[in-house]
Protein backbone atom coordinates (compact mmCIF):
# COMPACT_ATOMS: atom_id res chain seq x y z
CA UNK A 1 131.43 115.04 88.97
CA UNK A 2 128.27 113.26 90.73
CA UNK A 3 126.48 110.34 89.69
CA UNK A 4 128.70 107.26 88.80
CA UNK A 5 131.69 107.08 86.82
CA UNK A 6 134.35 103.84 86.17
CA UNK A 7 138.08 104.36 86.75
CA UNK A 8 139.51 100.97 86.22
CA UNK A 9 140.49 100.49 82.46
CA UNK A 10 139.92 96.53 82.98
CA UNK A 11 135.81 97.77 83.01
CA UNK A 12 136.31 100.35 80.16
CA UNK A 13 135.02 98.08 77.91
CA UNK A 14 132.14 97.39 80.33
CA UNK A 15 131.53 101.20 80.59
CA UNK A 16 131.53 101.94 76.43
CA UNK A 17 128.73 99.02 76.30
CA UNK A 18 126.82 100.59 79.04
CA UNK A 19 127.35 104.91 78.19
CA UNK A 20 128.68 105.21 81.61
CA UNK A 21 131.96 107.66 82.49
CA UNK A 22 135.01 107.10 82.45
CA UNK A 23 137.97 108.71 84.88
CA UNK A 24 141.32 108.70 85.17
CA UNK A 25 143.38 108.41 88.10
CA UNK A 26 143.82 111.27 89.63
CA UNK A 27 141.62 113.05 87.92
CA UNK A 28 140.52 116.46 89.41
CA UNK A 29 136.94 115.72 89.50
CA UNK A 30 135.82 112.79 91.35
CA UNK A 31 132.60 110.75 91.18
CA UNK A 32 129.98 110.79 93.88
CA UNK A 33 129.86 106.75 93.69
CA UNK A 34 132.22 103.97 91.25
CA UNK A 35 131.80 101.06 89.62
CA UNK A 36 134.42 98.47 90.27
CA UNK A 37 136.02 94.92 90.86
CA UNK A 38 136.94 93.59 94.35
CA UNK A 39 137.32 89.77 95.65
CA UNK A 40 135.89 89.09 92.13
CA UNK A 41 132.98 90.77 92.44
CA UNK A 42 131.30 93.41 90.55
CA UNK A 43 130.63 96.39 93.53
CA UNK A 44 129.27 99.96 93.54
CA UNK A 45 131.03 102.08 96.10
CA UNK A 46 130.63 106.07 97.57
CA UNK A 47 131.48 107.69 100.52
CA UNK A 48 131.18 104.70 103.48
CA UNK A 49 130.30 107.65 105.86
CA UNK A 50 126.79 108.30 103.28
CA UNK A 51 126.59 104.98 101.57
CA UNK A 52 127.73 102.38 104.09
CA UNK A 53 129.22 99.13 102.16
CA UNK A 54 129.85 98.67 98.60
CA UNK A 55 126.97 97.50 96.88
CA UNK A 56 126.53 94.41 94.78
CA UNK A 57 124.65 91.75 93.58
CA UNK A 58 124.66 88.45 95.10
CA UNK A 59 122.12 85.76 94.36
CA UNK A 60 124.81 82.76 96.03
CA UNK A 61 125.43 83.40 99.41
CA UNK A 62 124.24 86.07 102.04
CA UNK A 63 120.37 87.01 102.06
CA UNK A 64 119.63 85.79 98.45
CA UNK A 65 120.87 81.98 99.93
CA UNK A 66 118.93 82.57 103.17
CA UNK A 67 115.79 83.39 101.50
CA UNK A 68 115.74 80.57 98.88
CA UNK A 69 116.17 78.19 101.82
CA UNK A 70 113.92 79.74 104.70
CA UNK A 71 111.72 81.99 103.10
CA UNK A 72 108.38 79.95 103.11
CA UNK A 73 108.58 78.61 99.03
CA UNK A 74 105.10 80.21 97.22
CA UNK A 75 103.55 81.36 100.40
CA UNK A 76 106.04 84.26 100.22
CA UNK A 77 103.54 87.39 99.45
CA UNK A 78 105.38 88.17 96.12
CA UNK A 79 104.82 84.47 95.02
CA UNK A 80 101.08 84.43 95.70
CA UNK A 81 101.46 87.89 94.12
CA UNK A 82 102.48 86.74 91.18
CA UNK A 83 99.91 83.83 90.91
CA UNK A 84 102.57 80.89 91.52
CA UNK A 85 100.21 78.16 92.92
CA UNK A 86 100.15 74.68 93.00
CA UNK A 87 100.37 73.24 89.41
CA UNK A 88 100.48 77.32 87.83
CA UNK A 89 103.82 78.41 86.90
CA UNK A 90 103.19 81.71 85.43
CA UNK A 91 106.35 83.52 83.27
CA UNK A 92 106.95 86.96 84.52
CA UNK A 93 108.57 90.63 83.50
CA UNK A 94 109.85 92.27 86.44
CA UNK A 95 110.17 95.45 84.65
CA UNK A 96 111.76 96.86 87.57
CA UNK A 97 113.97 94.72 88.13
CA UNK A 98 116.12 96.86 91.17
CA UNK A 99 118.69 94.40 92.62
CA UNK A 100 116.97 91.40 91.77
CA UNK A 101 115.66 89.81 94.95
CA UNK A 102 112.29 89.57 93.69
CA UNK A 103 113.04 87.94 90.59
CA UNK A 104 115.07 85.58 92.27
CA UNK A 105 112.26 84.82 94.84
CA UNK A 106 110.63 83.91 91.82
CA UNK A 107 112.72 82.04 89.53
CA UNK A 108 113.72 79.88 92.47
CA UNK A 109 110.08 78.68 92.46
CA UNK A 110 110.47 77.63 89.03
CA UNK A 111 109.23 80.63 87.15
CA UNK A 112 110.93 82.04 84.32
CA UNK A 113 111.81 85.60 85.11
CA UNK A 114 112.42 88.53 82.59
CA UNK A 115 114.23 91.43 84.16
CA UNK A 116 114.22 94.49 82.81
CA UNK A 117 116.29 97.67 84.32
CA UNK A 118 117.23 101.10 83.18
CA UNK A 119 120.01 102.21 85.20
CA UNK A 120 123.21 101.42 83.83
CA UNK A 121 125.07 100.78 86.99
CA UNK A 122 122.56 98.60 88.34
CA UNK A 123 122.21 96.80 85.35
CA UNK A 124 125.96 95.84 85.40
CA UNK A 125 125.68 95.23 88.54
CA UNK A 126 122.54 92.44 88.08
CA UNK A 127 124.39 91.05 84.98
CA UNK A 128 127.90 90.29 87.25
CA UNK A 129 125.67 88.33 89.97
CA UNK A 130 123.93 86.28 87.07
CA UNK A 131 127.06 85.28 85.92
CA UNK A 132 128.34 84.31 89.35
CA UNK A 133 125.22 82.50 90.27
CA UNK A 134 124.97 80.66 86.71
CA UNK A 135 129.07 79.17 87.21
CA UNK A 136 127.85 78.03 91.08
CA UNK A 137 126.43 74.74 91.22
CA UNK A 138 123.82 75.30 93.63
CA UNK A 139 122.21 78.58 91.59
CA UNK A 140 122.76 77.53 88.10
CA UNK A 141 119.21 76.35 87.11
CA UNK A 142 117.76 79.55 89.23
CA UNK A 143 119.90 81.95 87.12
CA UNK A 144 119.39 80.02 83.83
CA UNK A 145 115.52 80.83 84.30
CA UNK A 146 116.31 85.09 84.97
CA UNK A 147 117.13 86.50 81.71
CA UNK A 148 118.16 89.88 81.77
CA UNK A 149 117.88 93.27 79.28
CA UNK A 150 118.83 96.61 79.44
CA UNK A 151 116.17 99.65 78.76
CA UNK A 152 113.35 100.95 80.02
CA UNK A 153 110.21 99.41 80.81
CA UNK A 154 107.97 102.74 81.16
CA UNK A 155 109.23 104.00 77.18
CA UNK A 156 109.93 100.85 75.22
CA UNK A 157 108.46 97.30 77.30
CA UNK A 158 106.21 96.22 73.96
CA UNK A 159 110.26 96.06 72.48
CA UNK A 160 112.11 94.56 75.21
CA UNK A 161 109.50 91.99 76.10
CA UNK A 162 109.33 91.12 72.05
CA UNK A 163 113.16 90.05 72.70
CA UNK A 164 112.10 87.03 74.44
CA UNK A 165 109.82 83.93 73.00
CA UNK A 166 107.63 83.59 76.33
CA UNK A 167 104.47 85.51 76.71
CA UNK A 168 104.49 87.57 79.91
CA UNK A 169 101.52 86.24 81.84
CA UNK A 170 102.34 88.59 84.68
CA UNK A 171 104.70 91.98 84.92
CA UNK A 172 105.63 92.97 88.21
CA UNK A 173 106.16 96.04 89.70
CA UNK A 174 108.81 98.01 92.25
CA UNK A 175 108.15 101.54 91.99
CA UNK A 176 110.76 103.61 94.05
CA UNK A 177 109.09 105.14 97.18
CA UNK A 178 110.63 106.17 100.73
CA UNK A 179 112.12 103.15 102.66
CA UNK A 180 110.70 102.87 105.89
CA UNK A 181 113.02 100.49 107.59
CA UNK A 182 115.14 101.65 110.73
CA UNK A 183 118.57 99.66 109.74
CA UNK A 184 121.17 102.50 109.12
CA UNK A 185 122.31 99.50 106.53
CA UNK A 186 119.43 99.33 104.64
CA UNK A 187 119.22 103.33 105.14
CA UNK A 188 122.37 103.92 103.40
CA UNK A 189 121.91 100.64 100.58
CA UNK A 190 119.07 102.65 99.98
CA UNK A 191 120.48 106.28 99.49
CA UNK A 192 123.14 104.56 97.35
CA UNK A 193 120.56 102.89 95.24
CA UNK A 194 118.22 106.54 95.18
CA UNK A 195 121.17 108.42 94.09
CA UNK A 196 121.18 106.20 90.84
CA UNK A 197 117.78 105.11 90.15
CA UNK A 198 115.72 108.43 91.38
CA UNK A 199 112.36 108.22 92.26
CA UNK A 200 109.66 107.17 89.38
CA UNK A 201 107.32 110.09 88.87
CA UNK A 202 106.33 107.92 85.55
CA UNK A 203 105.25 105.20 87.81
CA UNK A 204 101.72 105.74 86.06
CA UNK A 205 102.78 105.12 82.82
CA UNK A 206 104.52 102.18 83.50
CA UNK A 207 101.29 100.88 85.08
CA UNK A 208 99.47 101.92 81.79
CA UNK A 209 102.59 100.05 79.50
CA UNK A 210 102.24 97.04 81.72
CA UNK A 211 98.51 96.57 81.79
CA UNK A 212 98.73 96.42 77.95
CA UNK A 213 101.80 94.00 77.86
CA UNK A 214 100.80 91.51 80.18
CA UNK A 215 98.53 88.58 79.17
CA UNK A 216 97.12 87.99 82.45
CA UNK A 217 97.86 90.14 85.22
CA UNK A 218 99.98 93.13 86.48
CA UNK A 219 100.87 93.10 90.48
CA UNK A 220 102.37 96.41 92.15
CA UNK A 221 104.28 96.31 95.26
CA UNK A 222 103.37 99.40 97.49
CA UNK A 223 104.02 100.32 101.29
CA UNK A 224 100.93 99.23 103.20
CA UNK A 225 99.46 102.17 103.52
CA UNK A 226 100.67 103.97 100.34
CA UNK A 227 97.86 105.05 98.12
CA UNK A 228 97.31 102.88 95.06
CA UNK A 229 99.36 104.02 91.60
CA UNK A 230 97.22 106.66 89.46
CA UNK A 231 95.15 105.11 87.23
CA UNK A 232 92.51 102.02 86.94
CA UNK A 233 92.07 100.77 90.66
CA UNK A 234 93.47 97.29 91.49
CA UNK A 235 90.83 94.77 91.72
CA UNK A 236 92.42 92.57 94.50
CA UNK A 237 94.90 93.61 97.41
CA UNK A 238 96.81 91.04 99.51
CA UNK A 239 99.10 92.36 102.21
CA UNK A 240 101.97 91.71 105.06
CA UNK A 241 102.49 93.83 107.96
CA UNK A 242 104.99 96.10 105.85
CA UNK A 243 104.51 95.85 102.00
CA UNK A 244 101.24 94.79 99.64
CA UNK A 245 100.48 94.07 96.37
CA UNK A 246 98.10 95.72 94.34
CA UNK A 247 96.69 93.32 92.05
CA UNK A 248 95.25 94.22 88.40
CA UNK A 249 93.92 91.29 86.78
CA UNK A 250 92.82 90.19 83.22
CA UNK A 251 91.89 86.92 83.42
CA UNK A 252 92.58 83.89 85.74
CA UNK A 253 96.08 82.31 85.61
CA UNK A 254 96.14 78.54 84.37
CA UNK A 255 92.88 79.07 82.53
């Protein structure tokens, strides 16, 4: 069996919701990675040797906490991405929503954040950390501002974006590409994550959904030097040392 599977009936429930596989114990065919429950966390775990440490989702402690406390407010390049400036507040789709960190980023500026992600496992894994953050006391107004669906952003975002009340203003994008960095940790998180989520040949067409969804702008995070998605060139560019963001506007935010 590849891909991921769940063998712990307490998730079975979790697993019918979600259309993900179910195994019994001692089953002859064994999943490539599993979804399930340790120190009362939700956690996605392969091979250690190929996949390093369980993944989950943690907006509390670790780097989510570090980040929200150290990492520079809305001069962070996906905040000035996003258009979060003094007095402008913008609401946001991250329609690839990934692991969260991004949204996050952004919802701990005071932005309310729709994510939207397609892979199952992932998406069970973002909806355990919301709940953990939203029962801390020092998350719960962060969380309460990230709401969370299901589906596909590149095939159906004019529906999931219709599920909440809040125009998007600006939909932000993560397309999967190769991860550059040298730490065998983020190397393996990484090959964990790829073996679910695949790369996004559709990237394009997610571009083309999000340009006519958002109200005001759609920003695309890219490697530095990656070439800019197929289709309309972005009309601004701002940049780090690693990552930029191409930056397709429609009109001026706070207008």
């Amino acid at each position: 069996m590849s891909g991921v599977a769940v063998r712990d009936p307490a998730l079975y429930p979790l697993a019918r919701r979600l259309g993900l596989p179910m195994v019994d114990e001692g089953g002859t065919d064994e999943p490539e990675l599993t979804l399930a429950r340790r120190d009362d966390r939700l956690v996605l775990a392969g091979d250690p040797h190929r996949y390093g440490h369980p993944l989950a989702v943690d907006f509390v402690a670790g780097r989510a906490a570090h980040r929200r406390r150290f990492g520079g407010g809305r001069g962070q390049l996906v905040a000035r991405a996003c258009g979060l400036a003094k007095g402008v507040t913008p609401s946001v789709v991250d329609a690839t929503a990934g692991l969260g960190r991004d949204a996050f980023v952004l919802a701990s500026l005071g932005a309310e954040v729709l994510l939207v992600e397609r892979v199952a496992a992932i998406f069970a894994l973002l909806e355990d950390g919301l709940a953990r953050a939203l029962a801390d006391p020092e998350t719960r107004e962060i969380a309460a501002r990230m709401h969370l669906v299901h589906g596909d952003a590149g095939r159906e975002l004019v529906t999931l974006v219709a599920s909440r009340e809040v125009a998007p203003e600006v939909i932000h994008l993560d397309p999967m590409f190769p991860h550059r960095d040298k730490s065998a940790l983020v190397k393996k998180e990484m090959r964990l994550f790829r073996t679910l989520a695949g790369d996004d040949p559709d990237a394009p067409r997610l571009l083309e959904a999000a340009l006519d969804v958002a109200t005001h702008r759609v920003v695309v995070k890219r490697p530095r030097k990656a070439p800019p998605l197929e289709g309309p060139p972005p009309r601004h560019i701002i940049a780090d040392k690693t990552s930029r963001y191409d930056l397709y506007v429609h009109r001026r935010l706070g207008a």
